[in-house]
C-alpha atoms as a PDB file:
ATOM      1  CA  UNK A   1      18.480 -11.045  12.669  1.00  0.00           C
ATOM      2  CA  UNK A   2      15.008 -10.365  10.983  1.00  0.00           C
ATOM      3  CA  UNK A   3      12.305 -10.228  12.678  1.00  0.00           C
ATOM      4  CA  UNK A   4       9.972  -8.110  11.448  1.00  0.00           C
ATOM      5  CA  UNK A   5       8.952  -8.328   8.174  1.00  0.00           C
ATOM      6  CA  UNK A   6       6.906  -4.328   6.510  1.00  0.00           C
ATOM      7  CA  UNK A   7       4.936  -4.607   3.857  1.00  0.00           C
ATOM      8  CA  UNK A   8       3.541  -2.297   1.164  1.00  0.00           C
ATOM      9  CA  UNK A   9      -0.184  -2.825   0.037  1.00  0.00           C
ATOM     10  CA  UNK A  10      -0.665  -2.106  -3.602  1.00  0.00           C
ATOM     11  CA  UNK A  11       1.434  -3.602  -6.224  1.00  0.00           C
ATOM     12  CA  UNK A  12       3.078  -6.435  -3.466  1.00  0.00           C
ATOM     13  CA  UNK A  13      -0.346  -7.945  -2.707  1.00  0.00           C
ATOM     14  CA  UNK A  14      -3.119  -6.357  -4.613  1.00  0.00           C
ATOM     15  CA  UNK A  15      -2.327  -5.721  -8.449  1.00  0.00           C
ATOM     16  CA  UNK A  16      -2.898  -2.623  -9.572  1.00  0.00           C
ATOM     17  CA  UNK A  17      -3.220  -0.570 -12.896  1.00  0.00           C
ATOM     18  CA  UNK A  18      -1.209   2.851 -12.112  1.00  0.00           C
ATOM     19  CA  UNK A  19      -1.709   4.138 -15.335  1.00  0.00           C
ATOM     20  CA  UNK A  20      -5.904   3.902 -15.634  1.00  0.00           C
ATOM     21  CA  UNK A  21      -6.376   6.867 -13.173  1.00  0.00           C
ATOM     22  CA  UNK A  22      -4.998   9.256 -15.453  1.00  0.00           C
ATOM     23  CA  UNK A  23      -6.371   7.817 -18.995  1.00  0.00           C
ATOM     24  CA  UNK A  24     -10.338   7.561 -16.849  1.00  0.00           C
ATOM     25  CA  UNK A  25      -9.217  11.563 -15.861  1.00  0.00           C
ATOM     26  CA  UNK A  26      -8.384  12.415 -19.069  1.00  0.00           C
ATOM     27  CA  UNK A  27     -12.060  10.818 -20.377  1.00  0.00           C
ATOM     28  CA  UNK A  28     -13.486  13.215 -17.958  1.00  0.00           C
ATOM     29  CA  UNK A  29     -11.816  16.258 -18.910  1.00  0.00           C
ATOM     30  CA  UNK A  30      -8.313  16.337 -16.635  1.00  0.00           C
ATOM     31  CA  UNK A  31      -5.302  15.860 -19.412  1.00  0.00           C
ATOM     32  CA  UNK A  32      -2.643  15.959 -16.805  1.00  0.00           C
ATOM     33  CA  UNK A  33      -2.384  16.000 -12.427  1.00  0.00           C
ATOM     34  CA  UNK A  34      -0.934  19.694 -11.390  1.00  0.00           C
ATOM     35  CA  UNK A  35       1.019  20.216  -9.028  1.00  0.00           C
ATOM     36  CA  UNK A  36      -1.708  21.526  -6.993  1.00  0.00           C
ATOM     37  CA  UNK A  37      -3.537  18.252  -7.891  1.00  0.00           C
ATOM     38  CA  UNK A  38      -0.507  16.592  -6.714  1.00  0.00           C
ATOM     39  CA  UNK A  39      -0.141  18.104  -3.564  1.00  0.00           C
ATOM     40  CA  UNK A  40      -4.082  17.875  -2.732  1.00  0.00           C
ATOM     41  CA  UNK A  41      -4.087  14.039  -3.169  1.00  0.00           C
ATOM     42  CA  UNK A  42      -1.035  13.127  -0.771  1.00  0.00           C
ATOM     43  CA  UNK A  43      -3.422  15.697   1.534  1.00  0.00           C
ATOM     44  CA  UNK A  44      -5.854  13.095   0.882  1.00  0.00           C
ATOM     45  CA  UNK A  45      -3.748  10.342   1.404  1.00  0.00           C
ATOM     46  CA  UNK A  46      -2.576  11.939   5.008  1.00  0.00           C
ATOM     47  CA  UNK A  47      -6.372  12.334   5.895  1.00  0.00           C
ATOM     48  CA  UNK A  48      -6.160  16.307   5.551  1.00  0.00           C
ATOM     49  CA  UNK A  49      -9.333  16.521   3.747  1.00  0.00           C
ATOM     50  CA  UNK A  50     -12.314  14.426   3.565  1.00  0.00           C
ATOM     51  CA  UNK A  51     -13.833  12.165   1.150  1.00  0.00           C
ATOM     52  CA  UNK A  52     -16.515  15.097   0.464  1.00  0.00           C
ATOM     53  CA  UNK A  53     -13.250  17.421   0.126  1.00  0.00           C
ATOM     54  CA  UNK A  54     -12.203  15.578  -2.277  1.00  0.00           C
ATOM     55  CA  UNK A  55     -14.929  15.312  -4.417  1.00  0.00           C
ATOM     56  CA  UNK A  56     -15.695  18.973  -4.239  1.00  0.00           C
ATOM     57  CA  UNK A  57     -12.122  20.047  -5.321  1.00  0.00           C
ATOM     58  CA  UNK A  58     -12.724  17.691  -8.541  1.00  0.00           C
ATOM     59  CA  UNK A  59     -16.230  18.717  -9.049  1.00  0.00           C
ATOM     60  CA  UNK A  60     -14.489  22.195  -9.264  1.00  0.00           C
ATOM     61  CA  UNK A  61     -12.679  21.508 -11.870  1.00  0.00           C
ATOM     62  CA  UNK A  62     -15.070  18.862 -13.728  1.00  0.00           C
ATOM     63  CA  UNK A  63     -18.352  20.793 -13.031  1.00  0.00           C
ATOM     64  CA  UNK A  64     -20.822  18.817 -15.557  1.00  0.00           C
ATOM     65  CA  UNK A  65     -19.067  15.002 -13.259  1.00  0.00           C
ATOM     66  CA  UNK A  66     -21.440  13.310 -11.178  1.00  0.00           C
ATOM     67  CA  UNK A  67     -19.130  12.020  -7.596  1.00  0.00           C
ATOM     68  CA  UNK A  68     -19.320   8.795  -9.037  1.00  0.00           C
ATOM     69  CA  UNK A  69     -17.801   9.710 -12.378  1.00  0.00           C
ATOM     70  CA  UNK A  70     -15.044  10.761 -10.894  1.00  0.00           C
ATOM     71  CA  UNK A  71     -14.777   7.643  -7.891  1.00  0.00           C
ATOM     72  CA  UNK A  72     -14.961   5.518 -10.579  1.00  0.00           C
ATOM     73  CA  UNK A  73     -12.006   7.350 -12.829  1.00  0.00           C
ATOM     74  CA  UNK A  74      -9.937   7.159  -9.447  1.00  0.00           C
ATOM     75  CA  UNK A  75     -10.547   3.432  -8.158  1.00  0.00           C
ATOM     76  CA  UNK A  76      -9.215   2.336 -11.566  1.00  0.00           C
ATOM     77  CA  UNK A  77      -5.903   1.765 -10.152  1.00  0.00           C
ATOM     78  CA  UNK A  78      -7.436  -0.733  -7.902  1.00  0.00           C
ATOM     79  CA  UNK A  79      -7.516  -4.342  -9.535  1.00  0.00           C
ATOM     80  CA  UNK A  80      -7.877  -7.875  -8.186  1.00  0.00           C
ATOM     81  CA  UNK A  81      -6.233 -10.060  -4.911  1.00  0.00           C
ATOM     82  CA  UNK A  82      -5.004 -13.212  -6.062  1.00  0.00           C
ATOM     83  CA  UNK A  83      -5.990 -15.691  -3.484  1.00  0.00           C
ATOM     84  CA  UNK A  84      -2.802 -17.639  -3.811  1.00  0.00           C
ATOM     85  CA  UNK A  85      -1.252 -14.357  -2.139  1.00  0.00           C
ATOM     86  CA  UNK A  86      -3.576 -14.770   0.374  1.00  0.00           C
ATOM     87  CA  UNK A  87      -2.807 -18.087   0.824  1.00  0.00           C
ATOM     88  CA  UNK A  88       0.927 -17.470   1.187  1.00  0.00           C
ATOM     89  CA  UNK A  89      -0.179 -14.783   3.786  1.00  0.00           C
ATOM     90  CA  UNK A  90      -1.871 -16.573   6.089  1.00  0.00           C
ATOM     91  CA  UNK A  91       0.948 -19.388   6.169  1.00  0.00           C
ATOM     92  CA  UNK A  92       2.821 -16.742   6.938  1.00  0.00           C
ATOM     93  CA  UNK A  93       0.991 -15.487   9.895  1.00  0.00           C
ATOM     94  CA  UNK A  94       0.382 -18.605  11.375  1.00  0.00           C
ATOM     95  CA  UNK A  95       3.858 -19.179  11.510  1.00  0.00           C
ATOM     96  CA  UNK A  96       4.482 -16.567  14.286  1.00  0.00           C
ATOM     97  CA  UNK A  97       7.850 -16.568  12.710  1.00  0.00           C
ATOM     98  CA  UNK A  98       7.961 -12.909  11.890  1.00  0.00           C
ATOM     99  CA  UNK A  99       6.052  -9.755  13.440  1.00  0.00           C
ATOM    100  CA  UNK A 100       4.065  -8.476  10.170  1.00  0.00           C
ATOM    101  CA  UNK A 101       3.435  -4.985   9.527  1.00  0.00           C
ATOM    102  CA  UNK A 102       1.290  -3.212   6.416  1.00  0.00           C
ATOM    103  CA  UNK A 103       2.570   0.511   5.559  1.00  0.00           C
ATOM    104  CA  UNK A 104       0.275   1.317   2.726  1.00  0.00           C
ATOM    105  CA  UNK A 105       0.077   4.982   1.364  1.00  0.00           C
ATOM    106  CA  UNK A 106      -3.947   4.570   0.512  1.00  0.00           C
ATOM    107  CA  UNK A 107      -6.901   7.204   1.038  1.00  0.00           C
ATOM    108  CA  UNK A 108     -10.321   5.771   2.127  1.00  0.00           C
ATOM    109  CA  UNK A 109     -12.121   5.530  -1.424  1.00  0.00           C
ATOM    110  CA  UNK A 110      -9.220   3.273  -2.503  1.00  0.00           C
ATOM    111  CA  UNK A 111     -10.101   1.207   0.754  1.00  0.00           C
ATOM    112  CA  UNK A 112     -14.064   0.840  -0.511  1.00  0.00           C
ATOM    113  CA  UNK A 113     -12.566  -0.093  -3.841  1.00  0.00           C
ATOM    114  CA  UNK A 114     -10.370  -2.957  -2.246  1.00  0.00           C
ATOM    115  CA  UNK A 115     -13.324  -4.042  -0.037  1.00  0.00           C
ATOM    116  CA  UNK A 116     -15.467  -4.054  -2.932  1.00  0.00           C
ATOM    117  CA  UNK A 117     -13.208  -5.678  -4.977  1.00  0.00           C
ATOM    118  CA  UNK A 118     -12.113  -8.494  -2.411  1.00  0.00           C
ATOM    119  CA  UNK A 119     -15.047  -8.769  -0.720  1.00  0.00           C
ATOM    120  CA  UNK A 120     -15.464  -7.404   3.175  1.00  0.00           C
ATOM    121  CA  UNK A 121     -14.868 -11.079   4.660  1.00  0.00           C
ATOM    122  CA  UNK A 122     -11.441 -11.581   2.479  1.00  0.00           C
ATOM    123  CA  UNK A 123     -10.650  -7.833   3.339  1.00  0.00           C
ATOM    124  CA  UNK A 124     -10.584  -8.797   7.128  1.00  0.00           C
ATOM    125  CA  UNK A 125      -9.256 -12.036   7.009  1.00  0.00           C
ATOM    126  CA  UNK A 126      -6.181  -9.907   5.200  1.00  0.00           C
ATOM    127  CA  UNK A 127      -6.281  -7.266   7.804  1.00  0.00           C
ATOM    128  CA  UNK A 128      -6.379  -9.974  10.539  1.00  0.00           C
ATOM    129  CA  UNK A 129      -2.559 -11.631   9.225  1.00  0.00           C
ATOM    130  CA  UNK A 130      -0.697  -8.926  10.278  1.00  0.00           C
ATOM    131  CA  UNK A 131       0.436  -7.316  13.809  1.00  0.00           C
ATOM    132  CA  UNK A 132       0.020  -4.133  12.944  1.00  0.00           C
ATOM    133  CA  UNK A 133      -2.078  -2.508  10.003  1.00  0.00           C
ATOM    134  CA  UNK A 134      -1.258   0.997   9.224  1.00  0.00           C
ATOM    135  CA  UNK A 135      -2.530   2.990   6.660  1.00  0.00           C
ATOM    136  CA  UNK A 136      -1.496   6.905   5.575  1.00  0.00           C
ATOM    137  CA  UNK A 137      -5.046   8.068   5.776  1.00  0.00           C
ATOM    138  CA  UNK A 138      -5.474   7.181   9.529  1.00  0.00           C
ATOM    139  CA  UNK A 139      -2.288   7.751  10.819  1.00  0.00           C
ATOM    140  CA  UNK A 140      -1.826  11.193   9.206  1.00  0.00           C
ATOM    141  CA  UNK A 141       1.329   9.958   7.443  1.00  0.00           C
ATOM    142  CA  UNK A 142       3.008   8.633   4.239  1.00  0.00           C
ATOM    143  CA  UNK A 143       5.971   7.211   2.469  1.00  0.00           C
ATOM    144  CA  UNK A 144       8.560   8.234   1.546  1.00  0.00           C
ATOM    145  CA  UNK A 145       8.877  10.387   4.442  1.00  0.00           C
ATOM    146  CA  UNK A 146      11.259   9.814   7.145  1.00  0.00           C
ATOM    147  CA  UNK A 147       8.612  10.025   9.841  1.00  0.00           C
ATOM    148  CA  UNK A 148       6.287   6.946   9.030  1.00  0.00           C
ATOM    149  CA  UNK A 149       9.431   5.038   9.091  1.00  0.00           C
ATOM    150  CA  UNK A 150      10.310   6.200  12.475  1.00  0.00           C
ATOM    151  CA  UNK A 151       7.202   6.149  13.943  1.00  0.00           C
ATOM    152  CA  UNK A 152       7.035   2.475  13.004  1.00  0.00           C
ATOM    153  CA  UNK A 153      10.645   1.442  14.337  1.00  0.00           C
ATOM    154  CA  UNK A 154       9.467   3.465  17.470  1.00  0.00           C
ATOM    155  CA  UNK A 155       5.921   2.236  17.984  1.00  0.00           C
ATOM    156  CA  UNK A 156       7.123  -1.687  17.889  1.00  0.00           C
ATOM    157  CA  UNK A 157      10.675  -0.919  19.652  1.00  0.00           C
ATOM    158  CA  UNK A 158      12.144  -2.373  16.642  1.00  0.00           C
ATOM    159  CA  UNK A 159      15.733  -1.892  15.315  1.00  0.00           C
ATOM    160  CA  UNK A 160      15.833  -0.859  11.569  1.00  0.00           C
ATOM    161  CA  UNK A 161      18.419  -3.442  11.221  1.00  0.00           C
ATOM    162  CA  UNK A 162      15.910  -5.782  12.550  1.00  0.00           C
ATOM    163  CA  UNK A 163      13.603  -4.975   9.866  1.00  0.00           C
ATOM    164  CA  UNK A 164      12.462  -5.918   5.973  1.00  0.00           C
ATOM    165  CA  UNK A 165      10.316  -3.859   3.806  1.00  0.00           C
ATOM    166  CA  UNK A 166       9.061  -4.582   1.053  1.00  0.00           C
ATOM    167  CA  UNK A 167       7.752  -1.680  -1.412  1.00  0.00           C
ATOM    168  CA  UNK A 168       7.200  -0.867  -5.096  1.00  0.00           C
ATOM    169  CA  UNK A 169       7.765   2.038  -5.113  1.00  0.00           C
ATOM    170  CA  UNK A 170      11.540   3.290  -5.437  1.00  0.00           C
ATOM    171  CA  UNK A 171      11.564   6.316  -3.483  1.00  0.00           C
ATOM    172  CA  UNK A 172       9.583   4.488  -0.530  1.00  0.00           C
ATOM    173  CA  UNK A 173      12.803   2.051  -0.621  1.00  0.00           C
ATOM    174  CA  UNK A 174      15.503   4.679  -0.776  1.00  0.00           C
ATOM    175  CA  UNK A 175      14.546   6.491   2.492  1.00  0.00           C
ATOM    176  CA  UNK A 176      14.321   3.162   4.222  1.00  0.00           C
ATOM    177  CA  UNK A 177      17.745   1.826   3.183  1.00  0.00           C
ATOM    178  CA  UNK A 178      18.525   5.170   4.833  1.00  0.00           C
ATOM    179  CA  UNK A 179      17.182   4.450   8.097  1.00  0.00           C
ATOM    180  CA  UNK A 180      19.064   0.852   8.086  1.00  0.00           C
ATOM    181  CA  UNK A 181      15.838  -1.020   7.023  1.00  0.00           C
ATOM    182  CA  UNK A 182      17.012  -3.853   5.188  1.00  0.00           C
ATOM    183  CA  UNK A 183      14.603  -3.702   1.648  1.00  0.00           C
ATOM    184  CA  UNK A 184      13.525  -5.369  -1.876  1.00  0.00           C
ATOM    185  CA  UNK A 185      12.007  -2.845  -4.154  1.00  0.00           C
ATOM    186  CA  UNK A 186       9.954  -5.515  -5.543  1.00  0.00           C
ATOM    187  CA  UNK A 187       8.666  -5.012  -9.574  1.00  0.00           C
ATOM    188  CA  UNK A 188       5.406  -6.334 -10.099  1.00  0.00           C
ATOM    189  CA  UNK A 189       5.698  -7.171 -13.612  1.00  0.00           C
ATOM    190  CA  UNK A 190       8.089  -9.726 -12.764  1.00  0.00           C
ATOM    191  CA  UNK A 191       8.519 -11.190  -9.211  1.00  0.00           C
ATOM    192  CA  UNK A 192       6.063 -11.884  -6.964  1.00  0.00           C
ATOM    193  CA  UNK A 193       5.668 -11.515  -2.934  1.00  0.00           C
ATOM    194  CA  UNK A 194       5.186 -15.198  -2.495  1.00  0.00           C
ATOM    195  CA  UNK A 195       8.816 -15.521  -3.618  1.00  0.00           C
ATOM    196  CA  UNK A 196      10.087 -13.551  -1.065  1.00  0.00           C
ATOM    197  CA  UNK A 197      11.981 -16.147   0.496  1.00  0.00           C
ATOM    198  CA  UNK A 198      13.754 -17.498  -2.303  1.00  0.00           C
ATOM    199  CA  UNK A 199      14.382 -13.444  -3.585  1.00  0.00           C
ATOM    200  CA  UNK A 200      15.678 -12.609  -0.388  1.00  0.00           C
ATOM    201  CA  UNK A 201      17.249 -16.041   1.191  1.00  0.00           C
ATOM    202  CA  UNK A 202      21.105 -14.238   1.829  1.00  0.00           C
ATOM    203  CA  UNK A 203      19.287 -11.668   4.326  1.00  0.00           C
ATOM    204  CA  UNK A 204      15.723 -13.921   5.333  1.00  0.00           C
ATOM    205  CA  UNK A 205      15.523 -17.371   6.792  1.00  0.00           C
ATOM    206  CA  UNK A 206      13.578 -20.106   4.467  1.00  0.00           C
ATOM    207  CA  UNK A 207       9.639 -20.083   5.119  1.00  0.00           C
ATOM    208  CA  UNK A 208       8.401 -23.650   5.072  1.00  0.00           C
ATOM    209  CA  UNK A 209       4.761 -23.636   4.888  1.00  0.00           C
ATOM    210  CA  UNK A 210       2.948 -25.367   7.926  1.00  0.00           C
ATOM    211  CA  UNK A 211       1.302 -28.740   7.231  1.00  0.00           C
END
């Protein structure tokens, strides 16, 4: 049986634009992401380098860019919460039906982006829905990686078959079906989180919303 219910951030709850960080880096100079570019950004994701690191490695490389040039070229993934998700969170939560978990591969000037964006008081009341609220940057890990999944499953004393994640993001889904995690690669453009339940109702039990 389910009982704990893993969520991914962007793209399941906050919409995002995944294309605009490379047409706002292309503005500024940067036509395409190396490899090295890559491979520096997950380091920023894991919390390897600092905000400060970051900006000096672009600076590098975009010498006549101001930091917030170049913030503002990589936020633009970051677009709006629809309070109706929100909404269908909080239901949630209050239900105590399910233990609630965020797994969000993020980096801290995507979290000021979401804060702005949202506001601080919506950002918390967010935060505040779920058991556990784990993001790459502070736990020095990301998806698709075997070991975020197992240090979730291990940190809650949770089976994998016990578990449903929901993700984006193919490859995050793939190594959790691995594991045993029971999934929905969700696609933004057409389903939505709130319909979880109905998506999923052969492996999750109906949510009725508390009056």
């Amino acid at each position: 049986m389910i009982n704990t219910l893993i969520f991914d951030f962007g793209d399941v709850f906050i919409n995002l634009d995944k294309q605009a960080p490379y047409t706002e880096m292309k503005k500024l100079g940067i036509c395409a992401f190396s490899k090295e570019m890559d491979e520096f950004n997950k380091s920023y994701e894991i919390g390897r380098v600092s905000t400060d690191d970051f900006f000096n490695f672009y600076q590098k490389l975009l010498p006549k860019c101001a930091k917030f040039e170049i913030a503002n070229a990589w936020n633009s993934i970051i677009l709006d919460f629809p309070e109706y998700r929100l909404d269908f969170l909080k239901e949630l939560s209050k239900s105590k039906k399910y233990q609630l978990i965020l797994l969000s591969n993020t980096n801290d000037l995507h979290i000021e982006k979401v804060i702005a964006n949202m506001t601080l008081k919506r950002f918390l009341i967010f935060k505040e829905c779920f058991d556990a609220f784990y993001l790459s940057q502070e736990i020095n890990l990301r998806k698709p990686h075997k070991n975020i999944y197992d240090f979730v499953l291990k940190k809650h004393n949770v089976s994998a078959s016990n578990c449903f994640f929901v993700d984006d993001t193919l490859e995050n889904i793939i190594t959790a079906k691995k594991l045993g995690i029971h999934t929905w690669n969700i696609e933004p453009n057409t389903e939505d989180v709130i319909n979880l339940f109905d998506t999923n109702k052969s492996i999750l039990n109906p949510f009725k919303k508390l009056t």
